[in-house]
Protein backbone atom coordinates (compact mmCIF):
# COMPACT_ATOMS: atom_id res chain seq x y z
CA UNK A 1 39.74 62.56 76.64
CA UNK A 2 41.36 63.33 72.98
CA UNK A 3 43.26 60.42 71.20
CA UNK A 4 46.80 61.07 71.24
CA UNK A 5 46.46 62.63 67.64
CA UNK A 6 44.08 65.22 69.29
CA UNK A 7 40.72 63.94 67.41
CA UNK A 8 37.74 62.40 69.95
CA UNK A 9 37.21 59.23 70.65
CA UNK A 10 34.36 57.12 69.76
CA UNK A 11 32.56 57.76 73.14
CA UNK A 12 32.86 61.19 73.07
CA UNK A 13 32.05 61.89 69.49
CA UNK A 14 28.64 59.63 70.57
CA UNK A 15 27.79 61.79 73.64
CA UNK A 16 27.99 64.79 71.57
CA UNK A 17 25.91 63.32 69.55
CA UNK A 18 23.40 63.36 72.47
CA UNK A 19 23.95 60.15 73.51
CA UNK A 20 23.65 58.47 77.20
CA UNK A 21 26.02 56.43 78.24
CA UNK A 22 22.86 54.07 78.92
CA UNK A 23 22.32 54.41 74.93
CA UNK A 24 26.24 54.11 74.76
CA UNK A 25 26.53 50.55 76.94
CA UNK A 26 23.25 49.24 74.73
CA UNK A 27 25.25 50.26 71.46
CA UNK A 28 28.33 48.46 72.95
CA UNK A 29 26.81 45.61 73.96
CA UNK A 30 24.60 45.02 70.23
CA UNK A 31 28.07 45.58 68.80
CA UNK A 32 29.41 42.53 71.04
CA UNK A 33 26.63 40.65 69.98
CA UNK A 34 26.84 41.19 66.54
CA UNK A 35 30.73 40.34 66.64
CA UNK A 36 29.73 37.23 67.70
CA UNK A 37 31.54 37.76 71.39
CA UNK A 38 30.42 36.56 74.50
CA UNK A 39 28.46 39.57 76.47
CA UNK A 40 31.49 38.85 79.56
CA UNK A 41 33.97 40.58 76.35
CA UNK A 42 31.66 43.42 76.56
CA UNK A 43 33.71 45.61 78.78
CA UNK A 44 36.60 45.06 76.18
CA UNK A 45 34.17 46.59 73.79
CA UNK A 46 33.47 49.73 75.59
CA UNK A 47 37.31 50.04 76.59
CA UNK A 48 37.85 50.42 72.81
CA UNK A 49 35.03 52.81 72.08
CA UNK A 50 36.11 54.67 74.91
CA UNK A 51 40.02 54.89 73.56
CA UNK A 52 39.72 54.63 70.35
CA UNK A 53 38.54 57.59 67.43
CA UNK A 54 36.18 56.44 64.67
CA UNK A 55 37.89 55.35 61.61
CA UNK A 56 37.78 57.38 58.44
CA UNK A 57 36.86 55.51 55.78
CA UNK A 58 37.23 56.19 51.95
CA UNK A 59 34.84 54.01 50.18
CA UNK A 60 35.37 54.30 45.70
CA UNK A 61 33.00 52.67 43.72
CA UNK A 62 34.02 51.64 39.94
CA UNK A 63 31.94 48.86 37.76
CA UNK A 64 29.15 48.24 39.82
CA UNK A 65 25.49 48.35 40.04
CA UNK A 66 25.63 49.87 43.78
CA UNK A 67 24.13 46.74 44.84
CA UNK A 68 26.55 46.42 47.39
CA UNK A 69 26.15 49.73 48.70
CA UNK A 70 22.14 49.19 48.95
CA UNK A 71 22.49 46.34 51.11
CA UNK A 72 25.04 47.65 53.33
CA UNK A 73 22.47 50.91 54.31
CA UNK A 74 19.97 48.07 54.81
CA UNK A 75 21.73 46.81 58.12
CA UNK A 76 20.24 45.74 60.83
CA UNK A 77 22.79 44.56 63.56
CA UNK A 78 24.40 46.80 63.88
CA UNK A 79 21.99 49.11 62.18
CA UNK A 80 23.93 50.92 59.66
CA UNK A 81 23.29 54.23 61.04
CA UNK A 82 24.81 53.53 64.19
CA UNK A 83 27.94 52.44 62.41
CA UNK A 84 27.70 54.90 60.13
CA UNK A 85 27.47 58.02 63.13
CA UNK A 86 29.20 56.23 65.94
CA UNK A 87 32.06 53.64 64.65
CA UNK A 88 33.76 55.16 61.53
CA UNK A 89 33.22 58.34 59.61
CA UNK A 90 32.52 57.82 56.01
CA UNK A 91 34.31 60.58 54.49
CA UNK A 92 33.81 59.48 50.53
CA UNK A 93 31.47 57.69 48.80
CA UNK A 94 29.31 57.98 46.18
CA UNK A 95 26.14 56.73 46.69
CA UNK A 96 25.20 58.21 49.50
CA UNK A 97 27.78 61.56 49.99
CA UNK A 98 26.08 65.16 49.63
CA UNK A 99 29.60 66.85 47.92
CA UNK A 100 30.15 66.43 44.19
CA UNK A 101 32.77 66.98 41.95
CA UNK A 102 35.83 68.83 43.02
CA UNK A 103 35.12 69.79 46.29
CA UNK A 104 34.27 65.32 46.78
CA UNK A 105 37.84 64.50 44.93
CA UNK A 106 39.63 67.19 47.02
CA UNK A 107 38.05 65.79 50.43
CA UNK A 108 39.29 62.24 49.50
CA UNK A 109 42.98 63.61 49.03
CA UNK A 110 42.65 65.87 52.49
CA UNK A 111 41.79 62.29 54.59
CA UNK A 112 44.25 60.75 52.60
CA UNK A 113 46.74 62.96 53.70
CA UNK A 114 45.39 63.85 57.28
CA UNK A 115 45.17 59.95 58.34
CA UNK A 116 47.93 57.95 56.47
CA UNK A 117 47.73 54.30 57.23
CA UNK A 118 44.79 54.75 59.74
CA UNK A 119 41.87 54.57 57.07
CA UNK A 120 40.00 52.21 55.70
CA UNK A 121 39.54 51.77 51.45
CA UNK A 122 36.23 49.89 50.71
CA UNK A 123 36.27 49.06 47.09
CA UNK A 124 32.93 48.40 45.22
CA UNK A 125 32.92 46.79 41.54
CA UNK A 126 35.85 45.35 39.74
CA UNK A 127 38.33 47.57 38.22
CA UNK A 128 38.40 48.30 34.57
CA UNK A 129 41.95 48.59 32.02
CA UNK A 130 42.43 52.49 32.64
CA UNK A 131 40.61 53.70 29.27
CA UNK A 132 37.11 52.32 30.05
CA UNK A 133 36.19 54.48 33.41
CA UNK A 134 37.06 57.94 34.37
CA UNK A 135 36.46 60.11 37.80
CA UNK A 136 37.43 63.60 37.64
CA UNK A 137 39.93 63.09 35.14
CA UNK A 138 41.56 59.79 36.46
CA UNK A 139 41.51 56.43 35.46
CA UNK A 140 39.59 53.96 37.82
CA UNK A 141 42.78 52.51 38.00
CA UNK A 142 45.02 55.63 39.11
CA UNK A 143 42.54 56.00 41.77
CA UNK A 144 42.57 52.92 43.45
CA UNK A 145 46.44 52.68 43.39
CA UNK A 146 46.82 56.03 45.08
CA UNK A 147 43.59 56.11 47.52
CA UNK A 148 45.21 51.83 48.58
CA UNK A 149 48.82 53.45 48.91
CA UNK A 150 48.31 54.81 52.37
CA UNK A 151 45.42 53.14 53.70
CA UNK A 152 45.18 50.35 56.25
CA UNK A 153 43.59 47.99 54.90
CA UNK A 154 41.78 47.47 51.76
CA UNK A 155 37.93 46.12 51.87
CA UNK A 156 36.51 44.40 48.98
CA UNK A 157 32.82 44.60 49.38
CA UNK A 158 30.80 42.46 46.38
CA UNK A 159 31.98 40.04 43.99
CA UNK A 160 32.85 42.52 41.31
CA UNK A 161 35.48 43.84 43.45
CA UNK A 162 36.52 40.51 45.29
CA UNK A 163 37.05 38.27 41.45
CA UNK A 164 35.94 40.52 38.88
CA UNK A 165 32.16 39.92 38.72
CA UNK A 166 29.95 40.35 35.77
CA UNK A 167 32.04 43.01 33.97
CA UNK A 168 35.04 39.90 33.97
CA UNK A 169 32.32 37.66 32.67
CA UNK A 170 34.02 36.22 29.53
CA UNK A 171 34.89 37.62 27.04
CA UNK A 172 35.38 40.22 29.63
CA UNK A 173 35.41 43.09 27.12
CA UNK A 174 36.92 46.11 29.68
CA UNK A 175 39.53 43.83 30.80
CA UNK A 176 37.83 44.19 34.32
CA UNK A 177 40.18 42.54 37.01
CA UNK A 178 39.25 42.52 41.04
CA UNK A 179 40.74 44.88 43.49
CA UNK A 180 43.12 42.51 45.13
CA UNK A 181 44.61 42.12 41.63
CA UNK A 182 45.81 45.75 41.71
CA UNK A 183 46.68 46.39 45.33
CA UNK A 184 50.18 45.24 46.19
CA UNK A 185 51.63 45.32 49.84
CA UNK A 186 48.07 46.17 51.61
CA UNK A 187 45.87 43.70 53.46
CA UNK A 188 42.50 43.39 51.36
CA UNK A 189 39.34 41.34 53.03
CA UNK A 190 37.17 39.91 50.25
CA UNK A 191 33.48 39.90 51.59
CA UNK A 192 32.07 38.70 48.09
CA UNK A 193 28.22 38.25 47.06
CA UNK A 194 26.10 39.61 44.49
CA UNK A 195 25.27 41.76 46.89
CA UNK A 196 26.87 40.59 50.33
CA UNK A 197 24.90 40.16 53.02
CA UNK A 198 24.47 43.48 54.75
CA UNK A 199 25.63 42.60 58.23
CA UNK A 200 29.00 41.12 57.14
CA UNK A 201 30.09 44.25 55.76
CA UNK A 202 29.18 46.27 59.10
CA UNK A 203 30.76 43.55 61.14
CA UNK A 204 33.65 43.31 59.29
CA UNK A 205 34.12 47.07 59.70
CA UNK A 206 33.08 47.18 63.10
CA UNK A 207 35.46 44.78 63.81
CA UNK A 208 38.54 46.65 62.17
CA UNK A 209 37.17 49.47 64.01
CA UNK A 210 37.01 47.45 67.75
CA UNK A 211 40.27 45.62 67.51
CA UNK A 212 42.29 47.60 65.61
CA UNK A 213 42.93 44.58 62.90
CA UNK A 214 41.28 42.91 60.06
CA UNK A 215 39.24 39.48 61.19
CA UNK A 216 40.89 35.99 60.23
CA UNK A 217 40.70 35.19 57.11
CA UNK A 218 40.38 32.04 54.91
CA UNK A 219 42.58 31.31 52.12
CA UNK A 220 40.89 33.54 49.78
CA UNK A 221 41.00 36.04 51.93
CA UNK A 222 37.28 36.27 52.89
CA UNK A 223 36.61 36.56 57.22
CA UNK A 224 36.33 33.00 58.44
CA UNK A 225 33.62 34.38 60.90
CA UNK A 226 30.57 34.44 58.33
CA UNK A 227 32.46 31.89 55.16
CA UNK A 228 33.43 28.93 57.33
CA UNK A 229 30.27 26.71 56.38
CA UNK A 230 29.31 25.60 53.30
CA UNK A 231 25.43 26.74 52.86
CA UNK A 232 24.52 23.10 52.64
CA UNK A 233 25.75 22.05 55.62
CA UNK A 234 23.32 25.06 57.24
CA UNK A 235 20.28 25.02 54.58
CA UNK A 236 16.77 24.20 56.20
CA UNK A 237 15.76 21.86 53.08
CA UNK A 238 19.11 19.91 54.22
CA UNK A 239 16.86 17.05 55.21
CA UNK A 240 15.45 16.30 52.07
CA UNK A 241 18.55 16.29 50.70
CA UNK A 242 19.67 13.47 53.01
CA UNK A 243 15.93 12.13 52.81
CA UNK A 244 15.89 12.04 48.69
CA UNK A 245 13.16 14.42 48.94
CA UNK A 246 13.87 17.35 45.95
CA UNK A 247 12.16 19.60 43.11
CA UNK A 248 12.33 18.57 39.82
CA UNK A 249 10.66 21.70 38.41
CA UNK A 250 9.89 25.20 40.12
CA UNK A 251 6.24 24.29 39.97
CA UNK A 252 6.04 20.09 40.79
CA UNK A 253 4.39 19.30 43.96
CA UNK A 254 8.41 18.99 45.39
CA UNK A 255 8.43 22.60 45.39
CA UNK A 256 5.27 23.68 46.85
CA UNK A 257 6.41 20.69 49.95
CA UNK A 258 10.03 22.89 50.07
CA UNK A 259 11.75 19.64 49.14
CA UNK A 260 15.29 20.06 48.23
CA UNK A 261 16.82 22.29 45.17
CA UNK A 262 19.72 20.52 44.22
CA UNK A 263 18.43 19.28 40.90
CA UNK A 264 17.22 22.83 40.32
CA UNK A 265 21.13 23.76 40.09
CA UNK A 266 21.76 24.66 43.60
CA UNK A 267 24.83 25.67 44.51
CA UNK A 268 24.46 25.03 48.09
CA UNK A 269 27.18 21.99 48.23
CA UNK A 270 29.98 24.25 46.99
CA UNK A 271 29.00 27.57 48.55
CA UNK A 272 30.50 29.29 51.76
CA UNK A 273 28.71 31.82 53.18
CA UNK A 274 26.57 32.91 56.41
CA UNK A 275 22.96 33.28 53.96
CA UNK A 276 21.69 30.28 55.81
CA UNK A 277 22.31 31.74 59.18
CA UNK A 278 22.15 35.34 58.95
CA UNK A 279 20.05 35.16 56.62
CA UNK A 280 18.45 39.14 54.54
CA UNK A 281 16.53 41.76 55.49
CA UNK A 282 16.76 41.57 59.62
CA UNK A 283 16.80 37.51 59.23
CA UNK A 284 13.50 37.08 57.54
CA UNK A 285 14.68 34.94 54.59
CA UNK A 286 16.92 34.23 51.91
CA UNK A 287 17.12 32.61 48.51
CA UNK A 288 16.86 28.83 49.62
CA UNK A 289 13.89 29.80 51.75
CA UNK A 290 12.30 31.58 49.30
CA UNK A 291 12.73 28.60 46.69
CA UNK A 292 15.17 29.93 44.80
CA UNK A 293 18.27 27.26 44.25
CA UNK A 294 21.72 29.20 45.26
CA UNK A 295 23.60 30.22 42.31
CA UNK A 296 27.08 30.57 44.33
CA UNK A 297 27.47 34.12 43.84
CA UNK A 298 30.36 34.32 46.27
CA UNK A 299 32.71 32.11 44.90
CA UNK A 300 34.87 32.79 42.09
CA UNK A 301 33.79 33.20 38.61
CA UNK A 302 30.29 31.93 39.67
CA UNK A 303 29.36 33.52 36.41
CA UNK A 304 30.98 31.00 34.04
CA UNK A 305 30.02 28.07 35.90
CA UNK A 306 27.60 26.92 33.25
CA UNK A 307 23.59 27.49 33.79
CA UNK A 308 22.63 28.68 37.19
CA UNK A 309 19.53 26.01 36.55
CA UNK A 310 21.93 23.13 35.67
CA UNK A 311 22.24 20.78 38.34
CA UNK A 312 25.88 19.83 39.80
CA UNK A 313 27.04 16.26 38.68
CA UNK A 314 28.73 15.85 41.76
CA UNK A 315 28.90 17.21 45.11
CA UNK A 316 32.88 17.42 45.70
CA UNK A 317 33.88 17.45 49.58
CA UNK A 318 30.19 16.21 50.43
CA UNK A 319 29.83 15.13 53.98
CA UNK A 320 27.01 13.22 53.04
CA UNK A 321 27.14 9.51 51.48
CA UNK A 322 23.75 10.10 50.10
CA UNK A 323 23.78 9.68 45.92
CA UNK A 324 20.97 11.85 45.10
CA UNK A 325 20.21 10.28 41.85
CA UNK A 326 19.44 6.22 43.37
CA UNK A 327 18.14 7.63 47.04
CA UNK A 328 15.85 9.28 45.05
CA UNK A 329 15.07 6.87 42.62
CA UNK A 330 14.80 4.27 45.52
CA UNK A 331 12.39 6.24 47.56
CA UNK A 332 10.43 7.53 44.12
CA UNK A 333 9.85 3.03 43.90
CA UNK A 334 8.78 3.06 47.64
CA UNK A 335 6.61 5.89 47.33
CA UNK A 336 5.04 4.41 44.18
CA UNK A 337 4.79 0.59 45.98
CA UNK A 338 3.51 1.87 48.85
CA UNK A 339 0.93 3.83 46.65
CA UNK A 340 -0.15 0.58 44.87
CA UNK A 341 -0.07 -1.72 48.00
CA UNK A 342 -2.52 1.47 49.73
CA UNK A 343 -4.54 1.11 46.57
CA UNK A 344 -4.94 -2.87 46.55
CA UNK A 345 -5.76 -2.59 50.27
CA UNK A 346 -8.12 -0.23 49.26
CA UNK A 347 -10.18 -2.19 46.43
CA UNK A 348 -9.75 -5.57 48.57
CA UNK A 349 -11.49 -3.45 51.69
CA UNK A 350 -14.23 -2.05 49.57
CA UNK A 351 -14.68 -5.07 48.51
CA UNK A 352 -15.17 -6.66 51.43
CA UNK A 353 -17.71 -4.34 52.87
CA UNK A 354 -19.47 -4.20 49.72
CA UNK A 355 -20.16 -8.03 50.18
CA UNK A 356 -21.25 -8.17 53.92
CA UNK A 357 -23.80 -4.97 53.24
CA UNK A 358 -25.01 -6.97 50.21
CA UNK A 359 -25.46 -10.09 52.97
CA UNK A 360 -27.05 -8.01 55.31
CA UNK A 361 -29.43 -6.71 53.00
CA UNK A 362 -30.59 -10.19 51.77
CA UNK A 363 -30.84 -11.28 55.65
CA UNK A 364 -33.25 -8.86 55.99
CA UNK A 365 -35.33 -9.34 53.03
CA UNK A 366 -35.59 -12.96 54.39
């Protein structure tokens, strides 16, 4: 039955859709799944969906590249489609919206009005001083303030929105500043990456949209769900790490064997983030696997951390009490006696057999 606003709930907005409530109970359960809940908190899932309406959400995009956008579409659980038609009801954005123009700006200010404090503001890119970006006549900055006035919670999606990004890269010549720097008095969750992984934006939506509340957050503000481990305490080349085992060039023989990156620059030991887990494109892979060193890109000002390809000189907070620099050296002079010892062995061996064919042969001459 109607919400007591009068709109339809999630459930019913999903049958009409032509949905079962087989297809329904699969949806519910993928979306318990993907919040990281037990499948016995599944009927609290399908209590909400049946009680609740989809969310309106208002999503402005300012300095960006849309990367964050792209990767959110990309979604895979839950696919974005089935967040996008049966959780929340994108009424603005962009990249992906069929209005234009007036008739987009005027729709913005009718949700605005229609649901104050129930929608959700996703912000993608950093914002700009007010004379450097325009939409429909207002400043980037008159936008956000009035779209975050009445809105539930604010949702930075992307590291240009969450510290500043790129366009903040020094000497930061549009005076770009992050969202959270401009919204005063409104909850914002920073989900930062360069893009973010798609499936912590749709979580972190779907969960606003289940439970009625924004996740727990660290102390930057960024859902302690997917940025609770550091991506070297989850990396697969972790063992070489802890082995001495790493790449000194992109092409050396330590690369082809996956040995570690951390000489390469990664950022791994000072990065939190889910990549290592959740991993891109439906879990097939991300950087690390791919042998590409991390270059942090959801921490702050990652971008004026020195060279990406310029190793850390120290691992601060390390769990580990290997020193990089001797283990490696130390197992470098194993590798290299063992090699010589094999080698010796070798020549002494050949030697050997050399000298009892030679005796043989003289035996039988005889």
């Amino acid at each position: 039955m109607p919400t007591a606003t009068g709109h339809k709930t999630i459930y019913e907005e999903a049958l009409e859709a032509g949905l079962t409530r087989r297809d329904f109970l699969k949806l519910a359960s993928a979306i318990t799944l993907a919040l990281g809940l037990d499948l016995k908190e599944m009927p609290k899932v399908v209590r909400a969906m049946e009680t609740k309406e989809r969310v309106p959400v208002i999503w402005l995009e300012f300095q960006s590249c849309s990367g964050c956008g792209e990767s959110f579409i990309r979604s895979m659980q839950p696919r974005m489609e089935k967040v996008l038609f049966d959780l929340i009801s994108l009424e603005y954005t962009e990249l992906i919206m069929a209005g234009a123009g007036s008739a987009a700006e005027e729709h913005r200010k009718k949700i605005m009005a229609e649901y104050p404090g129930k929608y959700v503001l996703v912000v993608e890119g950093s914002v700009p001083a007010p004379e450097y970006l325009f939409i429909g006549g207002h400043s980037a900055y008159d936008i956000l303030r009035e779209t975050a006035e009445k809105a539930m919670a604010v949702v930075s999606f992307g590291s240009c929105s969450s510290w500043g990004g790129i366009p903040a890269a020094k000497p930061n010549p549009t005076g770009a500043k992050a969202a959270a720097d401009l919204v005063k008095g409104k909850p914002v969750i920073r989900i930062p990456g360069c893009p973010p992984i798609a499936e912590v934006m749709t979580n972190t939506i779907a969960h606003i949209v289940i439970f009625g509340q924004i996740p727990e957050l660290d102390e930057l503000g960024r859902p302690k769900e997917f940025f609770r481990h550091r991506l070297h305490d989850k990396c697969q080349r972790r063992a070489y790490f802890d082995a001495g085992l790493f790449a000194e060039s992109f092409d050396d023989e330590g690369a082809r064997q996956g040995y570690c990156l951390y000489k390469l620059g990664c950022r791994g030991p000072t990065t939190y983030n889910a990549c290592a887990e959740l991993r891109w494109n439906g879990g097939l892979s991300w950087p690390v696997q791919s042998g590409h060193p991390c270059i942090g890109c959801s921490e702050p000002n990652f971008w004026d951390q020195g060279p990406f390809y310029e190793r850390l000189a120290m691992i601060p907070g390390t769990q580990t009490t290997v020193n990089p620099e001797k283990v490696g050296a130390i197992l470098t002079g194993v590798v290299v006696a063992g090699i010589a010892a094999h080698a010796a062995a070798t020549v002494v061996l050949r030697g050997r057999i050399a000298k009892h064919e030679k005796a043989e042969t003289a035996a039988k001459e005889e």
